[in-house]
PDB file of N, CA and C in Angstrom:
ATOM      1  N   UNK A   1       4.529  15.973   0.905  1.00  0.00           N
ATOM      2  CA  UNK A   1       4.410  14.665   0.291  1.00  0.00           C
ATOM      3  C   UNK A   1       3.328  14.724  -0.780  1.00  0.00           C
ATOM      4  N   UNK A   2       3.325  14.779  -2.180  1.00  0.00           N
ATOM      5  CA  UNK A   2       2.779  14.386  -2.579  1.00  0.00           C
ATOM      6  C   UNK A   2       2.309  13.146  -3.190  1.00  0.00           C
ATOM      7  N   UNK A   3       1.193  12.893  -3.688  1.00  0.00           N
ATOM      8  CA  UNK A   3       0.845  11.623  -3.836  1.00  0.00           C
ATOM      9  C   UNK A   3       1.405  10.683  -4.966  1.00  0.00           C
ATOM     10  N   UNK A   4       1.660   9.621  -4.772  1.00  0.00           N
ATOM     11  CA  UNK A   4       2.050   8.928  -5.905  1.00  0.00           C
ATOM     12  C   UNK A   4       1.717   7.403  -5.731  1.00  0.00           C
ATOM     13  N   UNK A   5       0.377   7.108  -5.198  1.00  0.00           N
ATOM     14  CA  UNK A   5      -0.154   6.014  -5.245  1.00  0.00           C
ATOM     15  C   UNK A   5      -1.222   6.466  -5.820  1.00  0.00           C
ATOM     16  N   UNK A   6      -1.508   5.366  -7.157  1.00  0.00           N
ATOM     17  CA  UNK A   6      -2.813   5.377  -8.098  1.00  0.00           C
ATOM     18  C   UNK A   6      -4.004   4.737  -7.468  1.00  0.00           C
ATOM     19  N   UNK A   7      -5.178   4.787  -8.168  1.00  0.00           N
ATOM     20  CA  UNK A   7      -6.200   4.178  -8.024  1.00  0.00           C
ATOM     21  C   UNK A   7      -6.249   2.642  -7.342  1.00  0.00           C
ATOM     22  N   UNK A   8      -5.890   2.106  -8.626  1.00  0.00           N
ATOM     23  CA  UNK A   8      -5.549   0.913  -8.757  1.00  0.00           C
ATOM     24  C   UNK A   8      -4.523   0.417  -8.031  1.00  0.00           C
ATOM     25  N   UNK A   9      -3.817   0.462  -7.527  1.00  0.00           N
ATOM     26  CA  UNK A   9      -2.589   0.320  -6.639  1.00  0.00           C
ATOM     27  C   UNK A   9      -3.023   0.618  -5.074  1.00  0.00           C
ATOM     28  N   UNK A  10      -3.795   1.704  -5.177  1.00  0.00           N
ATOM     29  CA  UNK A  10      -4.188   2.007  -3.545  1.00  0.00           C
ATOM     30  C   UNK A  10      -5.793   0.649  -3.375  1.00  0.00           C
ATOM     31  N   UNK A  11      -6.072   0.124  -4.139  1.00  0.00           N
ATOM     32  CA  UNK A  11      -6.863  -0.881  -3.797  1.00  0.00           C
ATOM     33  C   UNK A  11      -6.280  -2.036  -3.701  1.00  0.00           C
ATOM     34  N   UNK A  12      -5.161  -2.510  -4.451  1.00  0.00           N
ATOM     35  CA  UNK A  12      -4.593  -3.401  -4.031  1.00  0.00           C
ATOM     36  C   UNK A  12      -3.652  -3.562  -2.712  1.00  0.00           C
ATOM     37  N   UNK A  13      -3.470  -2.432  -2.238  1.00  0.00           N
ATOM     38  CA  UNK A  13      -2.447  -2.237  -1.100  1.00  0.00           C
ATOM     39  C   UNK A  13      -3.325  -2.222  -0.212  1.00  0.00           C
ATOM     40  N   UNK A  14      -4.374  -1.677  -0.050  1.00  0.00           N
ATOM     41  CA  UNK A  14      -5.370  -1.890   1.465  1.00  0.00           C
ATOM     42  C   UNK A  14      -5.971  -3.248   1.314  1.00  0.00           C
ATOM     43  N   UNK A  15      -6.383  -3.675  -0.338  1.00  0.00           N
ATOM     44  CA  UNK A  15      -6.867  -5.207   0.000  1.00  0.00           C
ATOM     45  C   UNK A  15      -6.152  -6.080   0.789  1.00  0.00           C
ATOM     46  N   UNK A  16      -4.755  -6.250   0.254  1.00  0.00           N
ATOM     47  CA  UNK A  16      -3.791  -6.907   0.259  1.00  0.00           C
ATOM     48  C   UNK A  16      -3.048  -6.205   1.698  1.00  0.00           C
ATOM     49  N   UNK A  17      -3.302  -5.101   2.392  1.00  0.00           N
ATOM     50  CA  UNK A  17      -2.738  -5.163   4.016  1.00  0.00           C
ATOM     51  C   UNK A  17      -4.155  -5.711   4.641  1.00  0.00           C
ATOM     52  N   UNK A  18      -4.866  -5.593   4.467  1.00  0.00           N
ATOM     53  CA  UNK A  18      -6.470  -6.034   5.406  1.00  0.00           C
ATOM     54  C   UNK A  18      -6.397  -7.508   5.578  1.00  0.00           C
ATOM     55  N   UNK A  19      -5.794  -7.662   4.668  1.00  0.00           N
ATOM     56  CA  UNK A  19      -5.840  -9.580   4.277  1.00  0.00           C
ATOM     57  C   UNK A  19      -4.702  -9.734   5.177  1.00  0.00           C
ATOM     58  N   UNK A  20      -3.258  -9.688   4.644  1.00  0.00           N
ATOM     59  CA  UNK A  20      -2.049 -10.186   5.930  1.00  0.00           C
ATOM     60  C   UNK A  20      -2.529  -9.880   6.756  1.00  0.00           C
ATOM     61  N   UNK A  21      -3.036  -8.508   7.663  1.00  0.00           N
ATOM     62  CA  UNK A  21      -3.563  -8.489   8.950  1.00  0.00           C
ATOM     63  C   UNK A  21      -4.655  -9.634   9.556  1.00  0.00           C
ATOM     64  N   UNK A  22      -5.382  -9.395   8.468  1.00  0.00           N
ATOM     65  CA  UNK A  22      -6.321 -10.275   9.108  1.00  0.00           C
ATOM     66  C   UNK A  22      -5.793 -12.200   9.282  1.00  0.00           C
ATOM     67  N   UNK A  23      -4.911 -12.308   8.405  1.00  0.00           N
ATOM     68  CA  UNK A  23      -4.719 -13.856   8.405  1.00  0.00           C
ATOM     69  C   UNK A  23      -3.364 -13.635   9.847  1.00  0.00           C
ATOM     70  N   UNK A  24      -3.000 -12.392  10.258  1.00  0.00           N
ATOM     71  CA  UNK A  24      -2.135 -12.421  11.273  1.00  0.00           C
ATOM     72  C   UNK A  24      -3.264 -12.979  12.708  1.00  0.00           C
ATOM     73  N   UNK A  25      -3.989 -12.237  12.497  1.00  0.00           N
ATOM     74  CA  UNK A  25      -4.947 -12.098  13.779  1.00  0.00           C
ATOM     75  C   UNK A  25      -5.791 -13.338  13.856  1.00  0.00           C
ATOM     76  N   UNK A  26      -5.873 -13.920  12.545  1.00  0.00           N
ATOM     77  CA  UNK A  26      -6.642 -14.972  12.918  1.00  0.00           C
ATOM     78  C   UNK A  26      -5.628 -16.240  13.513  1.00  0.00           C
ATOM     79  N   UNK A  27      -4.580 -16.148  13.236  1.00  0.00           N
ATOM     80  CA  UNK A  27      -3.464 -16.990  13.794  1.00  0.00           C
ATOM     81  C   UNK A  27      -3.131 -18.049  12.285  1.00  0.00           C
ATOM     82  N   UNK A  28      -3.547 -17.836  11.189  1.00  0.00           N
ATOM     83  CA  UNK A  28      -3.174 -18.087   9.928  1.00  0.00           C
ATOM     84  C   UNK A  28      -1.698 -17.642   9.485  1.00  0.00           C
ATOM     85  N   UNK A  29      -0.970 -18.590   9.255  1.00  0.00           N
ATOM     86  CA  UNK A  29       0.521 -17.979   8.628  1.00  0.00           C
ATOM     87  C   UNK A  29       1.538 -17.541   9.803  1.00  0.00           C
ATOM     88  N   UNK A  30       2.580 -17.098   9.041  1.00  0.00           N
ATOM     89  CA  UNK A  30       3.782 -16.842   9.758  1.00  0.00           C
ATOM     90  C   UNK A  30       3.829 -15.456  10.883  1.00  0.00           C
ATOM     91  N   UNK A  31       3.911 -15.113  11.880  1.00  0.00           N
ATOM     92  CA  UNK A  31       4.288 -13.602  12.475  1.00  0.00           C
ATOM     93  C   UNK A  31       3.992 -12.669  11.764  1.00  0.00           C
ATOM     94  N   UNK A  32       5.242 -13.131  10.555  1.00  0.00           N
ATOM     95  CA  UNK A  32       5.005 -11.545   9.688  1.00  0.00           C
ATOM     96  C   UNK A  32       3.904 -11.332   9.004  1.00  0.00           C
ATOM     97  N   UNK A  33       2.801 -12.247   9.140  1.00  0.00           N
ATOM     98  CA  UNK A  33       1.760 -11.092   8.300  1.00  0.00           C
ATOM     99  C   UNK A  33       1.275  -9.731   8.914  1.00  0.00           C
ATOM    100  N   UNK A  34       1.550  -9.067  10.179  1.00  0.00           N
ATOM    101  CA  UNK A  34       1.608  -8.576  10.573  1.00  0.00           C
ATOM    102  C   UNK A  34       2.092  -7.185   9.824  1.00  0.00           C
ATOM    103  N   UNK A  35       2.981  -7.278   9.017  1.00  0.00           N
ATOM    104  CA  UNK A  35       3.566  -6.586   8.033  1.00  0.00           C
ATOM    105  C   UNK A  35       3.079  -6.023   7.325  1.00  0.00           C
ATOM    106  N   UNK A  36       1.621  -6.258   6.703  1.00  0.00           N
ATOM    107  CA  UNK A  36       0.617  -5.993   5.948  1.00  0.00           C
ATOM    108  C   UNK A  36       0.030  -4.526   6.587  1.00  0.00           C
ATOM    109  N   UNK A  37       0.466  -4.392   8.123  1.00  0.00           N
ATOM    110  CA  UNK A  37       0.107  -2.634   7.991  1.00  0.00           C
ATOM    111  C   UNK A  37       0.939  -2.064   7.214  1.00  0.00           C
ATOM    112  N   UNK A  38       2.304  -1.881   6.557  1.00  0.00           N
ATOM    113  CA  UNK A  38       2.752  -1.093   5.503  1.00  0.00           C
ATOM    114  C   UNK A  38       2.376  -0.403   4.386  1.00  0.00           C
ATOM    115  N   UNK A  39       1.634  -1.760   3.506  1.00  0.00           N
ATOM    116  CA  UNK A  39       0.738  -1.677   2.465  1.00  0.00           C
ATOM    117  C   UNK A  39      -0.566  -1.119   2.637  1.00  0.00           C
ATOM    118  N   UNK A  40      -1.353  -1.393   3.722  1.00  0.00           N
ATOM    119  CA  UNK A  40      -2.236  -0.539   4.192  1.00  0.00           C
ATOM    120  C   UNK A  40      -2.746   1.136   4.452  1.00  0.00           C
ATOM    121  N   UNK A  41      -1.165   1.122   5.033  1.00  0.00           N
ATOM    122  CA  UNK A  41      -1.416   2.563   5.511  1.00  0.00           C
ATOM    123  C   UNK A  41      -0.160   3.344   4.393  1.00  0.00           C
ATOM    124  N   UNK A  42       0.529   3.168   3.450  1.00  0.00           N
ATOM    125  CA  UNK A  42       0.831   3.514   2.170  1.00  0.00           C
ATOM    126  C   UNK A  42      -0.579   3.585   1.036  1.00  0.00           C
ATOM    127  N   UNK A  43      -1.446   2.792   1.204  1.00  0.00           N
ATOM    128  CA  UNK A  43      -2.922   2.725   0.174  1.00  0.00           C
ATOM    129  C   UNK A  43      -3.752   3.632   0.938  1.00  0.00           C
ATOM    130  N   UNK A  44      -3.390   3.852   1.882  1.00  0.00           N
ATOM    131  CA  UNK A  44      -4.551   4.982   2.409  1.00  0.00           C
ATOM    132  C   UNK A  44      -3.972   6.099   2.742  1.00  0.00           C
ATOM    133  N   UNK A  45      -2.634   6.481   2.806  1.00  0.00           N
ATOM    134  CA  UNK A  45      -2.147   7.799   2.759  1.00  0.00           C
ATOM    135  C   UNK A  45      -2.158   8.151   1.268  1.00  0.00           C
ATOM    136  N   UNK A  46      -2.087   7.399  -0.037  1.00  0.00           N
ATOM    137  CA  UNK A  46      -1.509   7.215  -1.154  1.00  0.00           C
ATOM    138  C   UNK A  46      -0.298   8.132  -1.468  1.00  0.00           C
ATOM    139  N   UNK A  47       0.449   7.246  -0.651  1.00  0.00           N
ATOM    140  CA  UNK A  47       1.978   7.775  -0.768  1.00  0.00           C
ATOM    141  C   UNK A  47       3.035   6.746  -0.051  1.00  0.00           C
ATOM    142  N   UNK A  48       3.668   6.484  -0.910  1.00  0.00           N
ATOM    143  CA  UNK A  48       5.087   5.195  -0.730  1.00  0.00           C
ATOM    144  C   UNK A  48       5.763   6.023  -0.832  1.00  0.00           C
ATOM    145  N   UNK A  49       6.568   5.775  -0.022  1.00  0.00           N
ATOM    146  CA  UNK A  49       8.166   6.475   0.475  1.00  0.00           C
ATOM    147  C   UNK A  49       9.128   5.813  -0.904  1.00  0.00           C
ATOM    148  N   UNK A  50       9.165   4.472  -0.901  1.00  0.00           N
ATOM    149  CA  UNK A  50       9.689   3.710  -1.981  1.00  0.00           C
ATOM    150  C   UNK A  50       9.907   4.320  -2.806  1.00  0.00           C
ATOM    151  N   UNK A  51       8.755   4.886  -3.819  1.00  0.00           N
ATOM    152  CA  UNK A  51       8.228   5.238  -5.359  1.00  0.00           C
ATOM    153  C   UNK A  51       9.675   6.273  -5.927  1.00  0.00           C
ATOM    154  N   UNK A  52       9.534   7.133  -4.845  1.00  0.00           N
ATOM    155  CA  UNK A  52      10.229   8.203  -5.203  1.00  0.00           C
ATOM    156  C   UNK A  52      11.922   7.761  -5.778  1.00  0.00           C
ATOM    157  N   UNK A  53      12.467   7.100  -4.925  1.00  0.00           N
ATOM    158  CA  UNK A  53      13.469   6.327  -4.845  1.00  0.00           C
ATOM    159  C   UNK A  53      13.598   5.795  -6.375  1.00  0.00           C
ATOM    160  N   UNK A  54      12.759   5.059  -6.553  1.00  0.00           N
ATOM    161  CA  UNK A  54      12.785   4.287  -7.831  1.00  0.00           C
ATOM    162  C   UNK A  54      12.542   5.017  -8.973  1.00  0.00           C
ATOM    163  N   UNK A  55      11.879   6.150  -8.452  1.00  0.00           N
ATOM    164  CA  UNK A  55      11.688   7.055  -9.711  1.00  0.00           C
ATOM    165  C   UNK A  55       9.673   6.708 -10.413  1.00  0.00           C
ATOM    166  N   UNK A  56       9.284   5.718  -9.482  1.00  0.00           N
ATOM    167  CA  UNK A  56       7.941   5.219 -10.023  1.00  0.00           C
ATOM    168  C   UNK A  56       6.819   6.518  -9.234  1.00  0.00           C
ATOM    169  N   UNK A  57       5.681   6.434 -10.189  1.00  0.00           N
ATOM    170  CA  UNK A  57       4.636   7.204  -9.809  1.00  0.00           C
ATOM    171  C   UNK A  57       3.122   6.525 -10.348  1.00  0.00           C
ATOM    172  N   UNK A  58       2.246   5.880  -9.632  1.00  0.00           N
ATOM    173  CA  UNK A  58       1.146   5.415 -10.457  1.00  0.00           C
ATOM    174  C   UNK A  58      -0.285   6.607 -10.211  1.00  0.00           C
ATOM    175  N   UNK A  59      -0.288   7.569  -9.825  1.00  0.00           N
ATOM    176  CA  UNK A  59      -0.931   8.645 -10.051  1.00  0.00           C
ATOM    177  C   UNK A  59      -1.032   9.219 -11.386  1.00  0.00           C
ATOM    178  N   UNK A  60      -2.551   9.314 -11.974  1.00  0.00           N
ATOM    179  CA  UNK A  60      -2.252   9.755 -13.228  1.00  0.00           C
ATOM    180  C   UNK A  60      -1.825  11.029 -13.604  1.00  0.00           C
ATOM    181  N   UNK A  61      -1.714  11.523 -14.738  1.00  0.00           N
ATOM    182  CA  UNK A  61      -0.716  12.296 -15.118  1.00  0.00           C
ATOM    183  C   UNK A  61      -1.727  13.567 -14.836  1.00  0.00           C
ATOM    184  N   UNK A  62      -1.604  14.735 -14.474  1.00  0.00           N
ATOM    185  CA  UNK A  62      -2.585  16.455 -14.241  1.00  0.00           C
ATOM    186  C   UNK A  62      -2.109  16.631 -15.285  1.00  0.00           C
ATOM    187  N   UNK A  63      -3.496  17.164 -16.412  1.00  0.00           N
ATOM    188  CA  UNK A  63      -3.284  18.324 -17.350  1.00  0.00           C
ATOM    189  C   UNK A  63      -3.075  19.724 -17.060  1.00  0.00           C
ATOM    190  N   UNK A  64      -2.905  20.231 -17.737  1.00  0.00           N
ATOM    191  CA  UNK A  64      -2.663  22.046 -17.438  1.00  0.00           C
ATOM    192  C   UNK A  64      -3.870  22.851 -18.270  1.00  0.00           C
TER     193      UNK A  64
END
């Protein structure tokens, strides 16, 4: 697996799973925020299964 979650993207994906989790646990919102481990643990592996699929990569580009 290589990586293909960027900088910027892997901060928004752990912000943004820490947050649904946390508004799960606090009893804020629907069940599914619960869901928010996805985004989480995709921002901290930095690697979406997705990306590839779509053909997207936000890792910047390696020179040679």
């Amino acid at each position: 697996m290589k990586a293909n979650v960027g900088g910027l993207d892997k901060i928004l994906r752990i912000g943004g799973g820490i947050v649904l989790i946390g508004l799960g646990a606090a009893g804020i919102g629907a069940p599914w925020t619960f869901i928010g481990v996805v985004p989480l643990a995709t921002g901290l592996m930095g690697w979406c299964p997705l990306y590839p699929l779509l053909g997207l990569n936000t890792c910047p580009a390696k020179r040679d």
